[in-house]
PDB file of N, CA and C in Angstrom:
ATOM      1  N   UNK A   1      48.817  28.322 -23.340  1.00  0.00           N
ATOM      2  CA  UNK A   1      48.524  29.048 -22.104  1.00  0.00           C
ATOM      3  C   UNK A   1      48.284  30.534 -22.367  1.00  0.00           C
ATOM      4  N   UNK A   2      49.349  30.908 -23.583  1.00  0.00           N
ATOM      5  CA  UNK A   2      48.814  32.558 -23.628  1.00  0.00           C
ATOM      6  C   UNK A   2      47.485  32.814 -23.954  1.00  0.00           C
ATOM      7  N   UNK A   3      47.448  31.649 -25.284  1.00  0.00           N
ATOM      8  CA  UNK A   3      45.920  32.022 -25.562  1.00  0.00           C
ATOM      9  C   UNK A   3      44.492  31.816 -24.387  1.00  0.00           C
ATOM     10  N   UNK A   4      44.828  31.047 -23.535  1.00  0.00           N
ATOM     11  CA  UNK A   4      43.786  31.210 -21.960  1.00  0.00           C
ATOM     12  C   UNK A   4      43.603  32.010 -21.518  1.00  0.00           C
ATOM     13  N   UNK A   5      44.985  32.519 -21.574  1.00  0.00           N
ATOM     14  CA  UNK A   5      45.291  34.176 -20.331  1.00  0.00           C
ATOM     15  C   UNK A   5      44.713  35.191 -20.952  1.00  0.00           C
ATOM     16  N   UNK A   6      44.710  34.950 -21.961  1.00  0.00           N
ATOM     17  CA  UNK A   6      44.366  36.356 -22.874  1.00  0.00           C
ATOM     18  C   UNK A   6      42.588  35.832 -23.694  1.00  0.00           C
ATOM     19  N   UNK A   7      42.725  35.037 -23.310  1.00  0.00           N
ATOM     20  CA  UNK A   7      40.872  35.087 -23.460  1.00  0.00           C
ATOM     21  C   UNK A   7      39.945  36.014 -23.395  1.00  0.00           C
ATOM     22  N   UNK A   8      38.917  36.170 -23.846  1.00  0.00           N
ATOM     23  CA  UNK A   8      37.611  36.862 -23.265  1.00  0.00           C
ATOM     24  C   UNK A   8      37.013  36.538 -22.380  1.00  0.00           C
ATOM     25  N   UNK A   9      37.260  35.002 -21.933  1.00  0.00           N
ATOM     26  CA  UNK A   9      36.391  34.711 -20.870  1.00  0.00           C
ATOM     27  C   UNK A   9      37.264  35.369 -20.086  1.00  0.00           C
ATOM     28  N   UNK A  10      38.786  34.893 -19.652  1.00  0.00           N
ATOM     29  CA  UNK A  10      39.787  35.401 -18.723  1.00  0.00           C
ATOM     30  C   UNK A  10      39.485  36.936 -18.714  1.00  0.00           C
ATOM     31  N   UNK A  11      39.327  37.297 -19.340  1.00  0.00           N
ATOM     32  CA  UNK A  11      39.312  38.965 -19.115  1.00  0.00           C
ATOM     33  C   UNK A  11      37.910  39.366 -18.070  1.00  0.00           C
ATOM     34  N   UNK A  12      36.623  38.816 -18.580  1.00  0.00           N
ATOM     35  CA  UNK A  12      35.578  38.650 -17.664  1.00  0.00           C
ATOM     36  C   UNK A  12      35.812  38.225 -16.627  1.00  0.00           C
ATOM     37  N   UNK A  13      36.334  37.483 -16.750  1.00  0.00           N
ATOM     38  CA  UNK A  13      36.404  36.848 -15.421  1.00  0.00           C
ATOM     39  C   UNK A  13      37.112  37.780 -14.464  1.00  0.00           C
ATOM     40  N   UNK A  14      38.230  37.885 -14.703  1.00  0.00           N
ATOM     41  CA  UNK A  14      38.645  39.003 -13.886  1.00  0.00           C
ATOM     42  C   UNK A  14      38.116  40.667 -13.277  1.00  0.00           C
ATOM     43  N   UNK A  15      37.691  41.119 -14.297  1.00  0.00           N
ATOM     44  CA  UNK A  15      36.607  42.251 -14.472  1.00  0.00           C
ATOM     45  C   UNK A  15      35.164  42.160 -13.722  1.00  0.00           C
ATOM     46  N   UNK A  16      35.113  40.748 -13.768  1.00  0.00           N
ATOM     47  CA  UNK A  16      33.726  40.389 -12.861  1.00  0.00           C
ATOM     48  C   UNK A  16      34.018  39.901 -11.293  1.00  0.00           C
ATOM     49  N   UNK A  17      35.448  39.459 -11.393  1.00  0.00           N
ATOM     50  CA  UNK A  17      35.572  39.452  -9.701  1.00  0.00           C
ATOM     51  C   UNK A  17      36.388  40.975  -9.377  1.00  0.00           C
ATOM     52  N   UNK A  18      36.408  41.717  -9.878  1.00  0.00           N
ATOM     53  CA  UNK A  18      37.010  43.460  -9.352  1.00  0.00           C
ATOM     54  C   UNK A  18      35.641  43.657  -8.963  1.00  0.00           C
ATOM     55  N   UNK A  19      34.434  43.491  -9.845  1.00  0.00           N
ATOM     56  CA  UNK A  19      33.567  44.679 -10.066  1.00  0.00           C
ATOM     57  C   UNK A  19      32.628  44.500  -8.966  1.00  0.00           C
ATOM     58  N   UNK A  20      32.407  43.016  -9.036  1.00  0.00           N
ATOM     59  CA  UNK A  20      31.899  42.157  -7.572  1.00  0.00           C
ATOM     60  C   UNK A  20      32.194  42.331  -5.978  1.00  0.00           C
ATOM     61  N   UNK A  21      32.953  43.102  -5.595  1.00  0.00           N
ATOM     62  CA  UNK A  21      33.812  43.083  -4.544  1.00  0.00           C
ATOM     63  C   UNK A  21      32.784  43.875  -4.135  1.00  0.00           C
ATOM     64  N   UNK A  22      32.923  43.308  -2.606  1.00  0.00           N
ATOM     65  CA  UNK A  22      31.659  44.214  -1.306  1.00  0.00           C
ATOM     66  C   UNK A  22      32.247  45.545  -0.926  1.00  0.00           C
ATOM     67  N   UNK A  23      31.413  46.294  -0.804  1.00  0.00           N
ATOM     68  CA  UNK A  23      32.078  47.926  -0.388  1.00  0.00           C
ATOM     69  C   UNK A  23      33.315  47.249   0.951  1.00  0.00           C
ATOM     70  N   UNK A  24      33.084  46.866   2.180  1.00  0.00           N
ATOM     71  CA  UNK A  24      33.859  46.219   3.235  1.00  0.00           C
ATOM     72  C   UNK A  24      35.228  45.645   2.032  1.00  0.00           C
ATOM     73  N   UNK A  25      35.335  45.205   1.480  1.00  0.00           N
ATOM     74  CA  UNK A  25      36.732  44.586   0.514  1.00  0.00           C
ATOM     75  C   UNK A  25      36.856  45.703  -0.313  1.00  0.00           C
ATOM     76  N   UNK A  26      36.527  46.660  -0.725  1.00  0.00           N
ATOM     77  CA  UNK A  26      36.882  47.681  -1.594  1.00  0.00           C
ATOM     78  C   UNK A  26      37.561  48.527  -0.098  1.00  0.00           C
ATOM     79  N   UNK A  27      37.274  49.243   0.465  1.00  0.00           N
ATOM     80  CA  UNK A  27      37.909  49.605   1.641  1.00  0.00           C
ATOM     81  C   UNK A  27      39.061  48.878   2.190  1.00  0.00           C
ATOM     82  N   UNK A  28      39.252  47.543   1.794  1.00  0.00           N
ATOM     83  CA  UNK A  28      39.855  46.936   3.034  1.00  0.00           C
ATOM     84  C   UNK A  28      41.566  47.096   3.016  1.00  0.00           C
ATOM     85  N   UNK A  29      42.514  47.345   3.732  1.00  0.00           N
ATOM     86  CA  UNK A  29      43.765  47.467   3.680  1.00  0.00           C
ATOM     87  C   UNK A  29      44.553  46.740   2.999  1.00  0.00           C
ATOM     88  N   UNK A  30      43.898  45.835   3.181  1.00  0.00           N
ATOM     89  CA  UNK A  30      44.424  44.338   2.588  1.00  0.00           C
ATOM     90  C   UNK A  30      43.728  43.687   1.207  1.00  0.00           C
ATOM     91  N   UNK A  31      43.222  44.612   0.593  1.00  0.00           N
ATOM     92  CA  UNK A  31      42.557  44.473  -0.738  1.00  0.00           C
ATOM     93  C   UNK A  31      43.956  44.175  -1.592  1.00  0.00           C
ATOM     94  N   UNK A  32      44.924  44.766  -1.849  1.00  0.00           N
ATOM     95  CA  UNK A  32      46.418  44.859  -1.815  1.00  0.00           C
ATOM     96  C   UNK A  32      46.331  43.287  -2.462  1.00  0.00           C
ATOM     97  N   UNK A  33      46.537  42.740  -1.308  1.00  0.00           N
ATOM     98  CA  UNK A  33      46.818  41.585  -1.414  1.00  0.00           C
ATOM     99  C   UNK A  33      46.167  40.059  -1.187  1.00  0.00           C
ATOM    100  N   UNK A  34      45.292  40.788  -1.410  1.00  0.00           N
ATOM    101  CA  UNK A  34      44.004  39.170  -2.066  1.00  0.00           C
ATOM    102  C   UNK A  34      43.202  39.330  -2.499  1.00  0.00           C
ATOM    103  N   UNK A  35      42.763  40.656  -3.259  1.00  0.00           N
ATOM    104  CA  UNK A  35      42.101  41.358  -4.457  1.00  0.00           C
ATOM    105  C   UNK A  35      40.820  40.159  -4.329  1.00  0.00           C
ATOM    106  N   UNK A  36      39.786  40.085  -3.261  1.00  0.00           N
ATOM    107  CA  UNK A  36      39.015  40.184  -2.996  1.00  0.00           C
ATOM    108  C   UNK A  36      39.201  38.534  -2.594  1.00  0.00           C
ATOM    109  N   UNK A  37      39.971  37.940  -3.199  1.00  0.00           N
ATOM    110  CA  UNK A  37      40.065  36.219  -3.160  1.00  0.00           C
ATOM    111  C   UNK A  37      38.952  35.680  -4.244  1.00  0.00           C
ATOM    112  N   UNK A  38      39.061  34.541  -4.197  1.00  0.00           N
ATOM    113  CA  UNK A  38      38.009  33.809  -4.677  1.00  0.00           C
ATOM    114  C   UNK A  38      37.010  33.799  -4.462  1.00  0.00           C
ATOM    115  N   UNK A  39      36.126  34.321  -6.086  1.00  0.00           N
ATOM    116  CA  UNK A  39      34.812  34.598  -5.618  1.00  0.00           C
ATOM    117  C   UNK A  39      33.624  33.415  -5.166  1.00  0.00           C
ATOM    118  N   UNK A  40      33.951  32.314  -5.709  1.00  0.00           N
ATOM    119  CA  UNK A  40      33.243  31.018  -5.306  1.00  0.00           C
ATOM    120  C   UNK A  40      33.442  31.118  -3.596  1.00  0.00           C
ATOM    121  N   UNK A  41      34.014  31.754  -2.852  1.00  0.00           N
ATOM    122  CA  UNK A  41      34.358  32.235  -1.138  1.00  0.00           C
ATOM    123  C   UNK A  41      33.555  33.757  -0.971  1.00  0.00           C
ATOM    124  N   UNK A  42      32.924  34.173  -1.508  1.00  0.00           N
ATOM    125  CA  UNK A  42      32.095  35.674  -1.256  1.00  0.00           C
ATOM    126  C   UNK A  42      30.486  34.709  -1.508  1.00  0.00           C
ATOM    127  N   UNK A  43      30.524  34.537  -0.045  1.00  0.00           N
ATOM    128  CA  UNK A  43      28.487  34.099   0.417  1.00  0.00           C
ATOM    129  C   UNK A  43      28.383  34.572   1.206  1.00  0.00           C
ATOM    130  N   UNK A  44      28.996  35.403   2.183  1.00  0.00           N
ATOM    131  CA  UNK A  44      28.863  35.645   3.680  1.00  0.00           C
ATOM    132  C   UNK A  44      28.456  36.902   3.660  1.00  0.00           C
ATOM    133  N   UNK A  45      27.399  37.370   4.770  1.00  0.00           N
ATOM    134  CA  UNK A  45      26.890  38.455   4.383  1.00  0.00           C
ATOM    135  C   UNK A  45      27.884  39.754   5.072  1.00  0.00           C
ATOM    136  N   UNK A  46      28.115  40.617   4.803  1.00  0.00           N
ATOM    137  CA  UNK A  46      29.493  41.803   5.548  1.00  0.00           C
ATOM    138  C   UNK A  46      28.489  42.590   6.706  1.00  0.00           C
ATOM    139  N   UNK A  47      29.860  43.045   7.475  1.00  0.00           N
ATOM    140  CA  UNK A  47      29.068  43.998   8.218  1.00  0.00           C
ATOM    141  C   UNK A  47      28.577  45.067   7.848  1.00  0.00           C
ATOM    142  N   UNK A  48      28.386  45.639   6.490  1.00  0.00           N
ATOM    143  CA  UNK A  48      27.883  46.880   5.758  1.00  0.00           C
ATOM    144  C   UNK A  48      26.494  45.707   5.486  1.00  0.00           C
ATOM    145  N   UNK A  49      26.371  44.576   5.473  1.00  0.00           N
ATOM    146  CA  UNK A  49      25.208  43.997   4.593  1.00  0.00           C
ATOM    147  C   UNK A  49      25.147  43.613   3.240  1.00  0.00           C
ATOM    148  N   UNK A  50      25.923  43.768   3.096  1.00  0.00           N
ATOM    149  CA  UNK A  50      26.539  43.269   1.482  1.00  0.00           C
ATOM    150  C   UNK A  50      26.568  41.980   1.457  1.00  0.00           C
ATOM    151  N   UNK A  51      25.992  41.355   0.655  1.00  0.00           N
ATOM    152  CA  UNK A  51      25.528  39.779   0.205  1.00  0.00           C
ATOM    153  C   UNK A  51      26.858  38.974  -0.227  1.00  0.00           C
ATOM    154  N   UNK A  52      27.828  39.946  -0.490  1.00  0.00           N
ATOM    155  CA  UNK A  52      29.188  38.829  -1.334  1.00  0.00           C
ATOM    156  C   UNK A  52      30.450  38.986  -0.215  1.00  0.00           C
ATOM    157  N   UNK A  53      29.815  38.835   0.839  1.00  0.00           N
ATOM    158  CA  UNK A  53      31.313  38.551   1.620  1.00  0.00           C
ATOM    159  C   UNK A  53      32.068  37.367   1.890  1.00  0.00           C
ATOM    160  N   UNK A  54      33.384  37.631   1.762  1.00  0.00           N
ATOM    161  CA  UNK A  54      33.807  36.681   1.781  1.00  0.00           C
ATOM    162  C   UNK A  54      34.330  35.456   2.954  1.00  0.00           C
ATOM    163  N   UNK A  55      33.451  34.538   2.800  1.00  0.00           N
ATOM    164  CA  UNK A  55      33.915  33.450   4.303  1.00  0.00           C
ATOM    165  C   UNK A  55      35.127  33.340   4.601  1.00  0.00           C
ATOM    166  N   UNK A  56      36.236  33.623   4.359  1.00  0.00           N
ATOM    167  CA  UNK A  56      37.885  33.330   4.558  1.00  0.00           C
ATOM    168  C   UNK A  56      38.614  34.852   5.055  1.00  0.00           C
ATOM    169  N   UNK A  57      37.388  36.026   4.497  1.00  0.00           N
ATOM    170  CA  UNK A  57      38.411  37.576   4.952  1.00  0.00           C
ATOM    171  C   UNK A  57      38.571  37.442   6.591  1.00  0.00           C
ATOM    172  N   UNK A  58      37.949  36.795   7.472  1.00  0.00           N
ATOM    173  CA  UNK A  58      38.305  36.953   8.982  1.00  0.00           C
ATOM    174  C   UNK A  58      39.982  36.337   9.234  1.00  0.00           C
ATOM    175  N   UNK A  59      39.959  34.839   8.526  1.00  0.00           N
ATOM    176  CA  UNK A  59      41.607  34.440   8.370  1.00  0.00           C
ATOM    177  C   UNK A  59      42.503  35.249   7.780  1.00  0.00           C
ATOM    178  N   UNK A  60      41.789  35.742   6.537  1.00  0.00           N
ATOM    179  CA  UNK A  60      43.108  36.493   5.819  1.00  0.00           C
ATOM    180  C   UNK A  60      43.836  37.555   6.387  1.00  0.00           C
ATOM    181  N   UNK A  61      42.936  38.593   7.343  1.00  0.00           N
ATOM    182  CA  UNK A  61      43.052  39.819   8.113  1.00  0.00           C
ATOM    183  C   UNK A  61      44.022  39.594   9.447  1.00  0.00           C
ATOM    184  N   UNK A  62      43.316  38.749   9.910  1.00  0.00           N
ATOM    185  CA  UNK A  62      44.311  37.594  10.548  1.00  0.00           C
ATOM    186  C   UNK A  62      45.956  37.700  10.341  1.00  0.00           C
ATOM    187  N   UNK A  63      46.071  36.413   9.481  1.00  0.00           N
ATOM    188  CA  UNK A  63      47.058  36.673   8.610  1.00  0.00           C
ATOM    189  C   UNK A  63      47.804  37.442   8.061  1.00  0.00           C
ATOM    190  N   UNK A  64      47.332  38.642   7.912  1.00  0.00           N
ATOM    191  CA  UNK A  64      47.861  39.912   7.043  1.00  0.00           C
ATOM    192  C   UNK A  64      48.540  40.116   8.124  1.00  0.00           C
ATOM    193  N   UNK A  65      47.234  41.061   9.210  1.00  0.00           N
ATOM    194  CA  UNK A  65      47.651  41.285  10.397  1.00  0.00           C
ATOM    195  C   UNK A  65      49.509  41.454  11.075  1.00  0.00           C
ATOM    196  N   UNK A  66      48.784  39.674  11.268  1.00  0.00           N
ATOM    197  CA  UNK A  66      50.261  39.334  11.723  1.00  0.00           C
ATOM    198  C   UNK A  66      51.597  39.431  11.131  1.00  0.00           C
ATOM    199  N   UNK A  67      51.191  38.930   9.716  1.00  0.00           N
ATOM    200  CA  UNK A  67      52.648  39.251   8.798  1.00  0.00           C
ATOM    201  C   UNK A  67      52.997  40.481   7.847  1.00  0.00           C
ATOM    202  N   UNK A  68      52.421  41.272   8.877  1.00  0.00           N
ATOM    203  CA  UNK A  68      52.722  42.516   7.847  1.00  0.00           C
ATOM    204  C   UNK A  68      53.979  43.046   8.551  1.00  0.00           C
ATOM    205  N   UNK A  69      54.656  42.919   9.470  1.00  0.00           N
ATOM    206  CA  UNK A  69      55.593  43.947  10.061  1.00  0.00           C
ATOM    207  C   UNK A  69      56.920  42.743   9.461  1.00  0.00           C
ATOM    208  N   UNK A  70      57.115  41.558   9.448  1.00  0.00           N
ATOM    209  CA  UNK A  70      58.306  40.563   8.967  1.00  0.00           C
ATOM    210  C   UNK A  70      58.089  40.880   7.556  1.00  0.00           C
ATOM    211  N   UNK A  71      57.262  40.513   7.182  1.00  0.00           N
ATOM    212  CA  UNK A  71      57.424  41.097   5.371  1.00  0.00           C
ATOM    213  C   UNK A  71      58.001  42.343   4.831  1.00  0.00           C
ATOM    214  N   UNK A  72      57.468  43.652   5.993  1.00  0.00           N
ATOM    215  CA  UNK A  72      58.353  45.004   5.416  1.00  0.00           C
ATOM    216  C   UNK A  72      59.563  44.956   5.588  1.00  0.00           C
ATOM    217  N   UNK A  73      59.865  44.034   6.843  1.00  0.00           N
ATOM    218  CA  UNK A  73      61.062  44.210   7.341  1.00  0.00           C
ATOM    219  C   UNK A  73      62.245  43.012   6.043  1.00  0.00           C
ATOM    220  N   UNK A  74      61.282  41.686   5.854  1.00  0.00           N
ATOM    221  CA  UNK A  74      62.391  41.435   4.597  1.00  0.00           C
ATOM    222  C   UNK A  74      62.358  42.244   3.277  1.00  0.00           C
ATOM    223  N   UNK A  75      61.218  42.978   2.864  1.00  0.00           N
ATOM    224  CA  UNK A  75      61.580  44.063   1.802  1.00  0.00           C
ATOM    225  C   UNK A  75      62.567  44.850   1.904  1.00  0.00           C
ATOM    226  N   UNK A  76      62.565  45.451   3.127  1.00  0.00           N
ATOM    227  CA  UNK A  76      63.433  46.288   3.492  1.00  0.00           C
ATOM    228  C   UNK A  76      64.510  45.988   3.383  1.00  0.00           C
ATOM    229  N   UNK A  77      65.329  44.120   3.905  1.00  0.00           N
ATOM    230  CA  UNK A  77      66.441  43.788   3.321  1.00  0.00           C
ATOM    231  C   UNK A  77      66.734  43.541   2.381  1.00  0.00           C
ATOM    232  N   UNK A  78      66.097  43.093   1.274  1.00  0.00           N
ATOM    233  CA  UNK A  78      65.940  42.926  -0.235  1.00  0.00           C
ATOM    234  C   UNK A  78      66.311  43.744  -0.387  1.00  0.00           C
ATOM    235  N   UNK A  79      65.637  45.487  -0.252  1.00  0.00           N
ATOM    236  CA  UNK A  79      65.936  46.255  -1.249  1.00  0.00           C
ATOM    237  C   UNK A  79      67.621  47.141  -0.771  1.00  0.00           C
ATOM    238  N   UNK A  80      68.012  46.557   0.283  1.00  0.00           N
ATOM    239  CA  UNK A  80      69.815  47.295   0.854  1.00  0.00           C
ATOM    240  C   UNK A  80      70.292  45.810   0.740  1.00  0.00           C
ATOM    241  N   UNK A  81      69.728  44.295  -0.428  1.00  0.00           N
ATOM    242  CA  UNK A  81      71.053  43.774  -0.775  1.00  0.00           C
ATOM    243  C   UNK A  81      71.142  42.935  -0.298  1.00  0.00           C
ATOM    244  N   UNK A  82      70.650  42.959   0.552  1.00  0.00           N
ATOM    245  CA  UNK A  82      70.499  41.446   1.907  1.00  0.00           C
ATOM    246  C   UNK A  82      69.795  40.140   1.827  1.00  0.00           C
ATOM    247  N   UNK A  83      69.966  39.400   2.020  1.00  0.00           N
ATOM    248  CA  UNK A  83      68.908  37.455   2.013  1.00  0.00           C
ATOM    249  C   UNK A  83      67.870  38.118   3.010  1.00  0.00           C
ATOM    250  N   UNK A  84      66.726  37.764   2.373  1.00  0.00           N
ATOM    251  CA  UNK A  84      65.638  37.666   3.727  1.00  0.00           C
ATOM    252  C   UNK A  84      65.178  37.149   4.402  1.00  0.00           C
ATOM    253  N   UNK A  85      66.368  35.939   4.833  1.00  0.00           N
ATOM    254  CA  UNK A  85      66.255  35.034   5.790  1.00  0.00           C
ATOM    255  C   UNK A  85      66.892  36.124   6.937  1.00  0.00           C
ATOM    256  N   UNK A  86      67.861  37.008   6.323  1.00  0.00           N
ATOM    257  CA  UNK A  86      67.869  38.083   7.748  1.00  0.00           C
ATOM    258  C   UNK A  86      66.609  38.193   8.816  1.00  0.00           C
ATOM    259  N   UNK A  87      65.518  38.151   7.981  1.00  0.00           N
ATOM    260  CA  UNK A  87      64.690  38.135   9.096  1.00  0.00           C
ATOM    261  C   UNK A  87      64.334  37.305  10.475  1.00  0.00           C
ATOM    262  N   UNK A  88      65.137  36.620  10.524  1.00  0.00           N
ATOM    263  CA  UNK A  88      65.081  35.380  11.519  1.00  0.00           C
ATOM    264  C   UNK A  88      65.685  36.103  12.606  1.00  0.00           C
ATOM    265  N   UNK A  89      66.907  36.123  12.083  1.00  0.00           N
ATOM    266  CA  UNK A  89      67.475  36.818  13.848  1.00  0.00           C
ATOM    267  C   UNK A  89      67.199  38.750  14.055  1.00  0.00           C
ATOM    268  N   UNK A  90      66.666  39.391  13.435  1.00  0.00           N
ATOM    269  CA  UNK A  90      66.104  40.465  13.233  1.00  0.00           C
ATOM    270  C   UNK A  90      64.907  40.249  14.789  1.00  0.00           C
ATOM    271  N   UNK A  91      64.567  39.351  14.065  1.00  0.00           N
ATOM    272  CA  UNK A  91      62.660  38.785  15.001  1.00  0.00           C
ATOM    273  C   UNK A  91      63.318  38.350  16.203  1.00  0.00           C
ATOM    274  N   UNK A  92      64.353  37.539  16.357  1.00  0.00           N
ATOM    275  CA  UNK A  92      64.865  36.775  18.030  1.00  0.00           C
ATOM    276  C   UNK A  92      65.667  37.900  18.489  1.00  0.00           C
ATOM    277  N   UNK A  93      66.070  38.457  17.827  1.00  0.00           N
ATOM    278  CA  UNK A  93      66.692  39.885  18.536  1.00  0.00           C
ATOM    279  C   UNK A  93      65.707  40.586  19.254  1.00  0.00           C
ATOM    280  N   UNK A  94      64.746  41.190  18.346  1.00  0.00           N
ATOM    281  CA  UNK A  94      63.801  41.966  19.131  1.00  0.00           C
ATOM    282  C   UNK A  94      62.868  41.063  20.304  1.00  0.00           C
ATOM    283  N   UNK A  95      62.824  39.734  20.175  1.00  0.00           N
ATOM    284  CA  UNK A  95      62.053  38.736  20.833  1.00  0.00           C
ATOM    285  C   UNK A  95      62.523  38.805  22.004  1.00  0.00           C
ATOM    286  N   UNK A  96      63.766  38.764  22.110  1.00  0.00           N
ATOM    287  CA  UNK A  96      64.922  38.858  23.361  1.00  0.00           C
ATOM    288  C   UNK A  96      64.735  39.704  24.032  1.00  0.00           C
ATOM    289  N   UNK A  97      65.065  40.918  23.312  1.00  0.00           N
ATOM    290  CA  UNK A  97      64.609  42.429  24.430  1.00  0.00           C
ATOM    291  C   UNK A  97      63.144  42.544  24.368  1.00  0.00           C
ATOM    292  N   UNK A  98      62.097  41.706  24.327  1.00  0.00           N
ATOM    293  CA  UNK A  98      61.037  41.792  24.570  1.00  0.00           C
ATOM    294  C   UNK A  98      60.406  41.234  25.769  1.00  0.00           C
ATOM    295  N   UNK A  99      61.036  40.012  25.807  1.00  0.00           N
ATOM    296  CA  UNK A  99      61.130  39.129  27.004  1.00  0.00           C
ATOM    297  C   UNK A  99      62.397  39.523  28.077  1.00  0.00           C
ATOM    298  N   UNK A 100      63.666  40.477  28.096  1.00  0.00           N
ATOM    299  CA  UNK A 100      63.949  40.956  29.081  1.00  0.00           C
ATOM    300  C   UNK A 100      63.503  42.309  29.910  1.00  0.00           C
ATOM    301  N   UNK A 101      62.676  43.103  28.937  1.00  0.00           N
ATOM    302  CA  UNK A 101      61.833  43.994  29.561  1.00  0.00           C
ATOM    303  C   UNK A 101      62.417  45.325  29.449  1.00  0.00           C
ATOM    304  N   UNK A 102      62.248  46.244  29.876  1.00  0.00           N
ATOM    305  CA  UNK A 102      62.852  47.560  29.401  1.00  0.00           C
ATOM    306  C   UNK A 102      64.015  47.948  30.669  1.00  0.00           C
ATOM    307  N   UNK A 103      64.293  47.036  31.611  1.00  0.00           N
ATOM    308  CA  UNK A 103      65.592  47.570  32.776  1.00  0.00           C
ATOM    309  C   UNK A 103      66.330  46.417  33.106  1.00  0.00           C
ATOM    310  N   UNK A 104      66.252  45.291  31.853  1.00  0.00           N
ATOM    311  CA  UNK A 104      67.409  44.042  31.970  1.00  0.00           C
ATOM    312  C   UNK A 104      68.157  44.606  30.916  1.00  0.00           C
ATOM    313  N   UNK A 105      69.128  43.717  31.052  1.00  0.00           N
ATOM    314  CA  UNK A 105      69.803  43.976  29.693  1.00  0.00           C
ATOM    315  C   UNK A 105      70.365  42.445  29.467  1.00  0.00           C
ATOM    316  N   UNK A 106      70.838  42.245  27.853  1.00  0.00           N
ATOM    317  CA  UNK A 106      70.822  40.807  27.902  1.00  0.00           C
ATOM    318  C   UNK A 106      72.782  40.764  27.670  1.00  0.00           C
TER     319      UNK A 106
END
């Protein structure tokens, strides 16, 4: 396996899906974390016009989107020590005073 990883092709390969990336995915917030995805998924044309966009970035953004505020929040317990299953009642806590409104109290 090392010798795969450490290939020449592997190295291209990688180097050729960085270098490939549509200006829209070089910008994108979320480059972070799906470093452009799979390039066999970049056919779609971007809203800059760029020929290699990728058919799946509308889900992923999506996705990110949504799970970006539970993810900081289990980093955040990770890094003071904590399971980040804390995040469960963290989320129904705030869910609670979300659904009683700002002049109930629960």
């Amino acid at each position: 396996l090392i010798e795969l990883v450490d290939s020449g092709k592997q190295h291209k390969f990688g180097q050729d899906k960085r270098d490939n990336l549509s200006r829209s995915c070089r910008q994108c917030q979320y480059l972070f974390a799906c470093n452009g995805e799979c390039p066999k998924n970049r056919f779609t044309k971007t809203k800059d016009g760029d020929r290699n966009g990728n058919y799946l970035c509308s889900g992923y953004k999506a996705f990110f989107a949504h799970s970006d505020r539970p993810m900081r929040i289990m980093a955040d317990l990770l890094r003071k020590g904590h399971h980040a299953d804390g995040i469960m009642k963290i989320l129904k806590d705030s869910e609670a005073r979300t659904q009683a409104g700002p002049h109930r109290q629960i």
